[in-house]
C-alpha atoms as a PDB file:
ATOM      1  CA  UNK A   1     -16.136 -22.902 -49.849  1.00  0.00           C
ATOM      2  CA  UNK A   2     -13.213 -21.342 -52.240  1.00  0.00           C
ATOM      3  CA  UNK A   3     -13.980 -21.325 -55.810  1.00  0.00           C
ATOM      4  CA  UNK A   4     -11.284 -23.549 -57.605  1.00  0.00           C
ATOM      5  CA  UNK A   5      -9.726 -20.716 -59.638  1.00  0.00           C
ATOM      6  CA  UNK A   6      -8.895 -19.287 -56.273  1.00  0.00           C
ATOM      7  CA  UNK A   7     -11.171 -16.250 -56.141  1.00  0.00           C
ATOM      8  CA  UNK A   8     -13.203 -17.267 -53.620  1.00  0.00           C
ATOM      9  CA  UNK A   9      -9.868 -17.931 -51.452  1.00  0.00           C
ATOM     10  CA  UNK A  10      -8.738 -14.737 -51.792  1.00  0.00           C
ATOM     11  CA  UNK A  11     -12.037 -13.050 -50.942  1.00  0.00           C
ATOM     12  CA  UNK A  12     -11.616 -15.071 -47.428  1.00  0.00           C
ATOM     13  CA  UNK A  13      -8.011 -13.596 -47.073  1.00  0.00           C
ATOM     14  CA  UNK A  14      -9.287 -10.341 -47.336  1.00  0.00           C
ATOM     15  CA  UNK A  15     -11.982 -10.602 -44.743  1.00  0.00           C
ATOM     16  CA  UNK A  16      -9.458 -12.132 -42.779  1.00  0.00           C
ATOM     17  CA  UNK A  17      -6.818  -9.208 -42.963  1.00  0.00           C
ATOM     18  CA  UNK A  18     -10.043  -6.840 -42.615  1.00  0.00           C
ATOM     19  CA  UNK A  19     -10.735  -8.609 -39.067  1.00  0.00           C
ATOM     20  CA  UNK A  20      -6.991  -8.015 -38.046  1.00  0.00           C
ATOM     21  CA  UNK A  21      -6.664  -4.636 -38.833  1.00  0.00           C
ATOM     22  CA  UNK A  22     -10.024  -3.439 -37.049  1.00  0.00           C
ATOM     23  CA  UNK A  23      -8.218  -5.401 -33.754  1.00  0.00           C
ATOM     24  CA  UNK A  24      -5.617  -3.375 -34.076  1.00  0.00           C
ATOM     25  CA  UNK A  25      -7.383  -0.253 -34.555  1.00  0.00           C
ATOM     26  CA  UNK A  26      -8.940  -0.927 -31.331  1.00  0.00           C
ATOM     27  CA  UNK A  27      -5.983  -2.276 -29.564  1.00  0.00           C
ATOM     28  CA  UNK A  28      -4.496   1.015 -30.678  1.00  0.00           C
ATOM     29  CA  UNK A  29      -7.520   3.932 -29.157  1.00  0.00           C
ATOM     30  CA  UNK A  30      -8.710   1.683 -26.259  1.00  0.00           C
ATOM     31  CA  UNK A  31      -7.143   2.497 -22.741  1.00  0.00           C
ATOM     32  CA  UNK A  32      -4.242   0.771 -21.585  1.00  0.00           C
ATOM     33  CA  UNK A  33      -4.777  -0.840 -18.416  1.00  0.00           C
ATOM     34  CA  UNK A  34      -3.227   0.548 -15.038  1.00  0.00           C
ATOM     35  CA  UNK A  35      -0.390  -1.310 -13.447  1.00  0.00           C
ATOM     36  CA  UNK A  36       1.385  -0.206 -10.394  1.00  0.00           C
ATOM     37  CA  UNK A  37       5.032  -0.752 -10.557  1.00  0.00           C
ATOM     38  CA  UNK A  38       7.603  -0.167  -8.003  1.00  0.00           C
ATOM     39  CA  UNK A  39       5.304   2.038  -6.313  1.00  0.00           C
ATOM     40  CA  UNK A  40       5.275   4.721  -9.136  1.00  0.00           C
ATOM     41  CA  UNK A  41       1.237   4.709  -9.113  1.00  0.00           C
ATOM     42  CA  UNK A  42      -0.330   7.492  -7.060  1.00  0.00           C
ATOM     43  CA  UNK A  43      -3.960   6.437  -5.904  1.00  0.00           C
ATOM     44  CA  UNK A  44      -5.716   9.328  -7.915  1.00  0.00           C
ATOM     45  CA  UNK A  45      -9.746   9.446  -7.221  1.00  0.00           C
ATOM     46  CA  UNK A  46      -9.815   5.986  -6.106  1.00  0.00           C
ATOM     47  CA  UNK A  47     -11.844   3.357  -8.105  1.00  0.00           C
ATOM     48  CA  UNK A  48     -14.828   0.974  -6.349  1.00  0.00           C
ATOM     49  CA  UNK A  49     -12.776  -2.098  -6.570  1.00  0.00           C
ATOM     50  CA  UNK A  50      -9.932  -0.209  -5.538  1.00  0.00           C
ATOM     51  CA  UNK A  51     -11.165   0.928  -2.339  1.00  0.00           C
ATOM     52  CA  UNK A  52     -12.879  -2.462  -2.098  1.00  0.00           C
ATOM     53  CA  UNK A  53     -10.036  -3.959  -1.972  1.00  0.00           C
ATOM     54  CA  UNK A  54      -8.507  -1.458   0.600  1.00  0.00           C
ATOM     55  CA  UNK A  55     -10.784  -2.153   2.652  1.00  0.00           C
ATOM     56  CA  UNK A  56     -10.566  -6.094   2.359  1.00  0.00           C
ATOM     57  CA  UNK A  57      -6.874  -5.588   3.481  1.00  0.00           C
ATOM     58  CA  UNK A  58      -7.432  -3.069   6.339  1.00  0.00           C
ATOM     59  CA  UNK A  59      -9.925  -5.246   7.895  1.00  0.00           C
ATOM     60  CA  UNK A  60      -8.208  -9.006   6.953  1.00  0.00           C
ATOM     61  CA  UNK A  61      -4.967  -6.987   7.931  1.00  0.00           C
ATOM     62  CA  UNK A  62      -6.537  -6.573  11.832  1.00  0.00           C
ATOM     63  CA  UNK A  63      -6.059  -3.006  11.552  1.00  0.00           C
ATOM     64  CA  UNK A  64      -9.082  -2.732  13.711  1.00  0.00           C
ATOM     65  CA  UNK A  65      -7.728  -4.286  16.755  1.00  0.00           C
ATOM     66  CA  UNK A  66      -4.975  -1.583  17.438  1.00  0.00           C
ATOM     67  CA  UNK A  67      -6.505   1.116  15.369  1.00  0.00           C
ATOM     68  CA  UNK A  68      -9.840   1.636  17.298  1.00  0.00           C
ATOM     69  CA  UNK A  69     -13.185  -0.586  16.636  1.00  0.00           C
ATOM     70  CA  UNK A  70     -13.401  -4.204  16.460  1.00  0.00           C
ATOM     71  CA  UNK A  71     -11.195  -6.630  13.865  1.00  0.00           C
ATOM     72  CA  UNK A  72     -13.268  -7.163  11.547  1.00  0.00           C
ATOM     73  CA  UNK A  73     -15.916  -4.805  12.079  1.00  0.00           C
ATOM     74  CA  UNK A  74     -15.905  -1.363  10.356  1.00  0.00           C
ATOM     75  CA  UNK A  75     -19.445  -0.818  11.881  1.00  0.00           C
ATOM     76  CA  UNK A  76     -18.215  -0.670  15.216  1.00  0.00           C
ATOM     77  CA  UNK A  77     -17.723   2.633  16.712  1.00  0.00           C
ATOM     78  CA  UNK A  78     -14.789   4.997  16.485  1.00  0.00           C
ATOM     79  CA  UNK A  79     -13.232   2.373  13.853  1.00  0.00           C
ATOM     80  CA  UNK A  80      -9.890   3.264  13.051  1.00  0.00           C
ATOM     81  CA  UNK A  81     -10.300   6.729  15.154  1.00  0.00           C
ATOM     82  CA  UNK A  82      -6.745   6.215  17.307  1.00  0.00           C
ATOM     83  CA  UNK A  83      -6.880   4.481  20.879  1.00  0.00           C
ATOM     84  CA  UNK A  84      -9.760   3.433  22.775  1.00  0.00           C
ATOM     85  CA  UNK A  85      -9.241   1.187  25.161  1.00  0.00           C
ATOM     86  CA  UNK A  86      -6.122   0.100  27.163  1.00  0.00           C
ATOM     87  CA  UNK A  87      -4.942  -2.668  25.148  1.00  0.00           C
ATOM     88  CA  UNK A  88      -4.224  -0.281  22.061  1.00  0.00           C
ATOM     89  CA  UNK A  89      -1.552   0.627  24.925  1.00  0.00           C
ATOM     90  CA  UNK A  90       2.019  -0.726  24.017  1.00  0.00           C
ATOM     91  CA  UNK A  91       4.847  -0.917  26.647  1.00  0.00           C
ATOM     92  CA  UNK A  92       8.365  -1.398  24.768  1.00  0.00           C
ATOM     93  CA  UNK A  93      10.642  -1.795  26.970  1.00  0.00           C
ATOM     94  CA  UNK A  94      10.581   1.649  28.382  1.00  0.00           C
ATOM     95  CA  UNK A  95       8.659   3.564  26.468  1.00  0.00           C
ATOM     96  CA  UNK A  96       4.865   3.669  25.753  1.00  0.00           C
ATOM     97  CA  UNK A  97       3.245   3.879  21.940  1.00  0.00           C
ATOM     98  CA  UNK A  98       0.127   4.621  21.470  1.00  0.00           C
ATOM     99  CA  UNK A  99      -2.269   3.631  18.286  1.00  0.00           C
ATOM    100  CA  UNK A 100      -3.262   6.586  15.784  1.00  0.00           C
ATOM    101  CA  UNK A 101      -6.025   8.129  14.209  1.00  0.00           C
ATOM    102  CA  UNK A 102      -6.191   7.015  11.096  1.00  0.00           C
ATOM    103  CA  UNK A 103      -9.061   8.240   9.556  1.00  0.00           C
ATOM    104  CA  UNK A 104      -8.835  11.033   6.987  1.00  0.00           C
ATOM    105  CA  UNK A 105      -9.234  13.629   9.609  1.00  0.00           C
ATOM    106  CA  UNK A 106      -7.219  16.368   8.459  1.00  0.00           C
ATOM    107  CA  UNK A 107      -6.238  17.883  12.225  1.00  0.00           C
ATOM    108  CA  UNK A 108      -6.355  14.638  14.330  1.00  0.00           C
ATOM    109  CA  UNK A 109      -5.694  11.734  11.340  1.00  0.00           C
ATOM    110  CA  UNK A 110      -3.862  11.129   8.329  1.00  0.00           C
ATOM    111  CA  UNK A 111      -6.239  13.669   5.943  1.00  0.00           C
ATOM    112  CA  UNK A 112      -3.227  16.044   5.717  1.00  0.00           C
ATOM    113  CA  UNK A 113      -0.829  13.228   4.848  1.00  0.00           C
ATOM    114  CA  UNK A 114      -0.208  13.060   0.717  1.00  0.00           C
ATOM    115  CA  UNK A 115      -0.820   9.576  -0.816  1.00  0.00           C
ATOM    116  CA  UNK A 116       2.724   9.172  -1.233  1.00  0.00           C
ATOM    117  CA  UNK A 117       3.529   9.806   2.493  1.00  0.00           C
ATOM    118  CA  UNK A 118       1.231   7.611   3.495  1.00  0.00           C
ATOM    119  CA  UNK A 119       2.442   4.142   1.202  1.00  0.00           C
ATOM    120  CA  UNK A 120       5.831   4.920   1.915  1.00  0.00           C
ATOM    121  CA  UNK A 121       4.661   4.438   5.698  1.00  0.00           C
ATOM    122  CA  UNK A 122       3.077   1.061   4.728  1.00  0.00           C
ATOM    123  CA  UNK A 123       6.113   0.241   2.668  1.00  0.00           C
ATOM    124  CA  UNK A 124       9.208   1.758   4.523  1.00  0.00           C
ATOM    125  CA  UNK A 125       7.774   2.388   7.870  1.00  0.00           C
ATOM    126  CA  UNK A 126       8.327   5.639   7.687  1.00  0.00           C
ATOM    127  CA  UNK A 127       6.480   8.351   9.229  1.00  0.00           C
ATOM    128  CA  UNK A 128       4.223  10.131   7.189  1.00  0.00           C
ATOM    129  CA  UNK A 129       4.328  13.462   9.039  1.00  0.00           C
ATOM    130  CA  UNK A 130       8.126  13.600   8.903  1.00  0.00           C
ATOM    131  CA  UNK A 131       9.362  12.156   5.481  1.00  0.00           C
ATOM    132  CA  UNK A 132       9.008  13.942   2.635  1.00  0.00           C
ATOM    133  CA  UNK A 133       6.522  13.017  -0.306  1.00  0.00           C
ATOM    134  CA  UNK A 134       8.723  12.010  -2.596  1.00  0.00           C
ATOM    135  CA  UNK A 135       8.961   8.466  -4.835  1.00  0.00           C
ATOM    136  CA  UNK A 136      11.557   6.292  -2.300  1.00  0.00           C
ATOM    137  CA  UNK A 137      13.594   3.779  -4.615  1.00  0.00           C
ATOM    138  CA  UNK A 138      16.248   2.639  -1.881  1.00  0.00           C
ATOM    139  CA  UNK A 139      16.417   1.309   1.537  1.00  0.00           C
ATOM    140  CA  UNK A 140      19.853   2.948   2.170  1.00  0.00           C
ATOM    141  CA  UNK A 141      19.762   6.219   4.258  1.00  0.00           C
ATOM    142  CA  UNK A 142      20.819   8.995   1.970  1.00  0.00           C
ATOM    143  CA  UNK A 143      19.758   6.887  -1.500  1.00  0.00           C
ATOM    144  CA  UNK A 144      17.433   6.954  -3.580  1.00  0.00           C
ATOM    145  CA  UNK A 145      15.248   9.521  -1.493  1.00  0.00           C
ATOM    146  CA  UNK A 146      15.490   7.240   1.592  1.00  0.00           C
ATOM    147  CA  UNK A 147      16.033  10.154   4.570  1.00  0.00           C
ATOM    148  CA  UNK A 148      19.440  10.054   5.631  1.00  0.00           C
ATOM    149  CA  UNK A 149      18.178  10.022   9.220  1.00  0.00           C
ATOM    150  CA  UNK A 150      14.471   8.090   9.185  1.00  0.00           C
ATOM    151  CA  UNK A 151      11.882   8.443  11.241  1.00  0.00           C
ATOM    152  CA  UNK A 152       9.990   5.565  11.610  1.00  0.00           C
ATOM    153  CA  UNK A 153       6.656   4.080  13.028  1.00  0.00           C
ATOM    154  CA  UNK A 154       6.576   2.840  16.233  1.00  0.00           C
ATOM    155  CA  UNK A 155       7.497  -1.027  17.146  1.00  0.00           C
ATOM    156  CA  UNK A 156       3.952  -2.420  17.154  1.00  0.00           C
ATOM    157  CA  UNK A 157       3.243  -1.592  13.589  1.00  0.00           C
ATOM    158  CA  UNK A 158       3.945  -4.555  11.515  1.00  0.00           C
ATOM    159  CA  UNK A 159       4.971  -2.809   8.457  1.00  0.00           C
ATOM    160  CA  UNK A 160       8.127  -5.092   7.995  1.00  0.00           C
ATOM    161  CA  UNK A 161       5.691  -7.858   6.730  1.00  0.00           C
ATOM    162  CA  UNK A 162       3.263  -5.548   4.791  1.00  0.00           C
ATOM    163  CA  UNK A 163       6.616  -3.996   2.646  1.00  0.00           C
ATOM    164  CA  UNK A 164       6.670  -7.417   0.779  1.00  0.00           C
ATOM    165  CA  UNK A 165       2.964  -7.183   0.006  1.00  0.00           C
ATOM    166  CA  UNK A 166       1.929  -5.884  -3.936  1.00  0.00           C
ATOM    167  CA  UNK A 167       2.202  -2.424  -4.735  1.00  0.00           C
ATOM    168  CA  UNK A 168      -1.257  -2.217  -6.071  1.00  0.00           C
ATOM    169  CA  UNK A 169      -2.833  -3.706  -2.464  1.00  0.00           C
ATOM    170  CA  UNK A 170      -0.768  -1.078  -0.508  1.00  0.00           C
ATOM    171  CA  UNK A 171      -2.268   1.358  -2.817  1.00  0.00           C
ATOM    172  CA  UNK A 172      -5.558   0.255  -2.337  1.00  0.00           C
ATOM    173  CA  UNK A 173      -5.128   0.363   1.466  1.00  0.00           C
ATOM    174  CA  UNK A 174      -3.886   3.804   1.024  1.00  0.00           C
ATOM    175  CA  UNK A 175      -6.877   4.028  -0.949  1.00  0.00           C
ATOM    176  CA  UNK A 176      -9.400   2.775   1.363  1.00  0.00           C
ATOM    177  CA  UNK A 177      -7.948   5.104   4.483  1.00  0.00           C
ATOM    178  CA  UNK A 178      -8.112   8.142   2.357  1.00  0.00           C
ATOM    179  CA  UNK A 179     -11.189   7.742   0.509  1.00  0.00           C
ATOM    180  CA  UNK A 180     -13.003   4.987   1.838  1.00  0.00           C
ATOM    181  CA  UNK A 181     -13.864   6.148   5.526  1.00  0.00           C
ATOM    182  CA  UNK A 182     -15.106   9.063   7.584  1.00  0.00           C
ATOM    183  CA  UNK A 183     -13.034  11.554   8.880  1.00  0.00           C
ATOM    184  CA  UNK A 184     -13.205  11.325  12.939  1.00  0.00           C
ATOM    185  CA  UNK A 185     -11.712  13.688  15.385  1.00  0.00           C
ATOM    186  CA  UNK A 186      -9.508  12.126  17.865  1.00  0.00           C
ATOM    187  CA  UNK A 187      -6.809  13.152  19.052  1.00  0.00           C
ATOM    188  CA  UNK A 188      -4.453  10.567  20.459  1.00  0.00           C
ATOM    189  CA  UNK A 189      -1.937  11.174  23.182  1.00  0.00           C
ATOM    190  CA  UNK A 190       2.011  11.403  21.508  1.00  0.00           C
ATOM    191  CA  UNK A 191       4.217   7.873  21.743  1.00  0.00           C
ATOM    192  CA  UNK A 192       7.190   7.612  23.699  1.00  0.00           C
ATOM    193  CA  UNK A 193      10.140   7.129  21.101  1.00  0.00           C
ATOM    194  CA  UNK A 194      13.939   6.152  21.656  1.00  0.00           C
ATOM    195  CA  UNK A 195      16.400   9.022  20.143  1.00  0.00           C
ATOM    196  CA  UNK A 196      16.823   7.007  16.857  1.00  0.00           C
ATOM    197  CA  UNK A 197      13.451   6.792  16.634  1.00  0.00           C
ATOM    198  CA  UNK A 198      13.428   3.107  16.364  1.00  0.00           C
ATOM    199  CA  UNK A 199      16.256   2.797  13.465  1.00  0.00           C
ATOM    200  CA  UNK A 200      18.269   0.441  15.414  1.00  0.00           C
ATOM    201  CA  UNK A 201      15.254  -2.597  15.487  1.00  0.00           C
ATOM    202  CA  UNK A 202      14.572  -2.080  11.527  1.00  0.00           C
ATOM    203  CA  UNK A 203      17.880  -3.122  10.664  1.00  0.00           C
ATOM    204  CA  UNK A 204      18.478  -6.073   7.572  1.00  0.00           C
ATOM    205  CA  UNK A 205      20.101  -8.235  10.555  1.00  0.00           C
ATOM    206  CA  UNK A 206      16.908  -7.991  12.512  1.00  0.00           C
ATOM    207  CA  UNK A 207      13.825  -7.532   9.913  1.00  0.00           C
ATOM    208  CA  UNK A 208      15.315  -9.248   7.031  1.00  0.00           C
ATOM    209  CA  UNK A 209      15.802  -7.259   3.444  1.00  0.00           C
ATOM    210  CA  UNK A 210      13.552  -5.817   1.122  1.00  0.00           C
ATOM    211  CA  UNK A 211      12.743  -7.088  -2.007  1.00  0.00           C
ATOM    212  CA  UNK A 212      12.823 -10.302  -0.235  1.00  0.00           C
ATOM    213  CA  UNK A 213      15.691 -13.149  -1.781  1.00  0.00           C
ATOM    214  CA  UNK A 214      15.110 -14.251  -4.494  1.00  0.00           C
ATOM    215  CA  UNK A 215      13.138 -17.993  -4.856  1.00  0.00           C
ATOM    216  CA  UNK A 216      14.319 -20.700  -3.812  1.00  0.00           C
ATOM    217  CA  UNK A 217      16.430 -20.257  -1.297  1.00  0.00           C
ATOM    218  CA  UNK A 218      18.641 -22.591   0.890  1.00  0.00           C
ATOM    219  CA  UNK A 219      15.918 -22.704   2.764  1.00  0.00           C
ATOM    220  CA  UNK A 220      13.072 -23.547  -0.008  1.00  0.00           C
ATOM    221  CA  UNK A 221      12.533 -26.550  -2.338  1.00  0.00           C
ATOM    222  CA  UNK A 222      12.152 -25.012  -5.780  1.00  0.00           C
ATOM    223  CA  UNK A 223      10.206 -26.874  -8.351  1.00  0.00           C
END
């Protein structure tokens, strides 16, 4: 209790201001924690959780299934190692696309892919081997680092509905397939490829655009 001449109330302001300062002092030397923002964070070493969550994604994701292995299994053998069987086959209309290697092999996989190259795949559906690594901060060919003419991954990869995911789970996929798993040899026979290398089925009309509308939407209640 105060003291009625107000001594003993001012001793208790003290120790208060004493308390607020020392937060700040900390506030002020301890780390500031990482948040990815419009893909600006490159993976780095890789944390634990990081690649745990990477690998929560790849195998939730069914990367498995087309990838080599089992869904769900990343004990099976050759998982993620390129095509295996014939159902990791695709037929689009005339041309056949075949499932890669992507473990961090650096001949046969994605090992001599950059981080960057490699989310802006999982992102943009572009391919790694042929875009630049660069930060991409359009959608418009010729803007914002976007390739004027883009290269992009083959039909069967469902990147269109992993661009609207977080950029810190694309990251820790990225992650996870760098870092995360052993490097197999495997070399997988080339995909077929029309001469626009599939620009003409990743258009807004067909895929939708990217950030997605805003919510709600005619479409959506709102609250």
């Amino acid at each position: 209790m105060g003291r009625p001449d107000g001594r003993g109330r001012s001793s208790w302001v003290y120790l208060g201001l004493s308390l607020v300062l020392a937060v700040v002092a900390t506030a002020c030397t301890a780390p500031a924690p990482v948040t990815p923002a419009a893909g600006r964070m490159a993976v780095g070493p890789g944390t634990d959780a990081q690649i745990a969550l990477g690998r929560y994604l790849v195998i939730s994701h069914a990367c498995g299934g087309c990838h080599g292995g089992r869904d769900g299994d990343p004990a099976a053998k050759g998982w993620l190692a390129g095509e295996q069987r014939p159902d990791q086959e695709f037929k689009i209309g005339p041309f056949t696309t075949h499932s890669r290697n992507i473990t961090p092999d650096n001949a046969t996989g994605i090992g001599r892919f950059s981080d960057r190259q490699i989310f802006n795949s999982l992102r943009y559906g572009l391919r790694p081997g042929e875009t630049p690594d660069v930060e991409i901060t359009s959608t418009t060919p010729g803007e914002g680092n976007f390739p004027l003419r883009p290269k992009y991954l083959a039909v069967p990869m469902p990147w269109p509905s992993w661009r609207h995911m977080p950029d810190h789970e694309l990251w820790a996929m990225v992650a996870y397939l760098k870092r995360g798993v052993k490097p197999v040899s495997n070399r997988d026979a080339d995909s077929d490829g029309p001469p626009d290398f599939w620009a003409s089925e990743y258009t807004v009309a067909k895929i939708g655009p990217w950030p997605a509308p805003a919510y709600p939407t005619a479409n959506e209640t709102g609250r």
